[in-house]
Protein backbone atom coordinates (compact mmCIF):
# COMPACT_ATOMS: atom_id res chain seq x y z
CA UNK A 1 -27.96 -12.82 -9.13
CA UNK A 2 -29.06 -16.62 -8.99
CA UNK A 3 -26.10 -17.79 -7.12
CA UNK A 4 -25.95 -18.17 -3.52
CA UNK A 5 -21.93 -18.08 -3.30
CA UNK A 6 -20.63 -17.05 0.67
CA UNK A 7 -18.02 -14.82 0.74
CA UNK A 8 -15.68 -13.97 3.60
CA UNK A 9 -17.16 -10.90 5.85
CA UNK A 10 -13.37 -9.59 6.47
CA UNK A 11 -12.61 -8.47 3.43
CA UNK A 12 -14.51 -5.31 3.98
CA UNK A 13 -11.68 -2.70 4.95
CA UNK A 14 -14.05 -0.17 5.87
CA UNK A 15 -18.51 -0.27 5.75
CA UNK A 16 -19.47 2.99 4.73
CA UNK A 17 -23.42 2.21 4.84
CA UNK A 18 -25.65 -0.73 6.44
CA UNK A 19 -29.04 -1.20 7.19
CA UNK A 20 -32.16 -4.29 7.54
CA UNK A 21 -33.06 -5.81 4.21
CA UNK A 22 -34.87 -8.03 2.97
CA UNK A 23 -34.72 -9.91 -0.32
CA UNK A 24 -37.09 -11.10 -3.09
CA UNK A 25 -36.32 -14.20 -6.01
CA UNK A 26 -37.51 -14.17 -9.20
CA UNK A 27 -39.08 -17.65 -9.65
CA UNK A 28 -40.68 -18.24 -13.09
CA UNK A 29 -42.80 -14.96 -13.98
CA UNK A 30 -43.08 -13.42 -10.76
CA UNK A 31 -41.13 -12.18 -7.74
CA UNK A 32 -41.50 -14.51 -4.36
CA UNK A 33 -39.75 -13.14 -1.07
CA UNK A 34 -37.07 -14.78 0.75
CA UNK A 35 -38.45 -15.07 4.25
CA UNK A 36 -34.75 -14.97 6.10
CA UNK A 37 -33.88 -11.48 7.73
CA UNK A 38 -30.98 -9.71 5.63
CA UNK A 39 -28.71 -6.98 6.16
CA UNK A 40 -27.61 -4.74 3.05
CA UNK A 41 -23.81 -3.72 3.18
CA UNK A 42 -22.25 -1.19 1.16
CA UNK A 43 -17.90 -0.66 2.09
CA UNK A 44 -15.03 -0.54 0.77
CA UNK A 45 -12.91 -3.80 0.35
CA UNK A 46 -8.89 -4.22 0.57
CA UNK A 47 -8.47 -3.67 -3.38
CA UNK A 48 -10.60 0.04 -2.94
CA UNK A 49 -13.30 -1.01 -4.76
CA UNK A 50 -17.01 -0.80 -3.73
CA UNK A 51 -18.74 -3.68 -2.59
CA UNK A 52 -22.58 -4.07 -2.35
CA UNK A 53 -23.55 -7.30 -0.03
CA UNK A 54 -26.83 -8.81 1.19
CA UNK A 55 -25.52 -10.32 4.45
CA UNK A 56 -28.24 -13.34 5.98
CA UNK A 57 -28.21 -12.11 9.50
CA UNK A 58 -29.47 -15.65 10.90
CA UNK A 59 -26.24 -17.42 9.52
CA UNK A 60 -23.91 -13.96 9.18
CA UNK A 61 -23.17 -15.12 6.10
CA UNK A 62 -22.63 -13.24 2.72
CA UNK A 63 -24.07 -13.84 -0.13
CA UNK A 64 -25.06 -12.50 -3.54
């Protein structure tokens, strides 16, 4: 959950739920929130399987 890899938006075949997120890092002991506006994704990619995505809606970019 550290990473910050982007990943390509299209290969969602079909987005089954999505709604306003935000997110929160854990830094050292505690939790610290991530100030950018997020988007949580749940679909279905091309391979079938489920895919959970926090999408930055600033950048529309998705990551984690």
């Amino acid at each position: 959950m550290g990473s910050s890899s982007t990943v390509d938006i299209s290969a969602m075949q079909e987005i089954m739920l999505e709604f306003r997120a935000g997110k929160m890092v854990f830094v050292g002991k505690k939790f610290v929130h991530d100030s950018r506006k997020g988007l949580v994704r749940i679909g279905r990619g091309d391979e079938g399987l489920l895919h959970f995505q926090w999408l930055d809606r600033n950048l529309n970019a998705v990551e984690d």
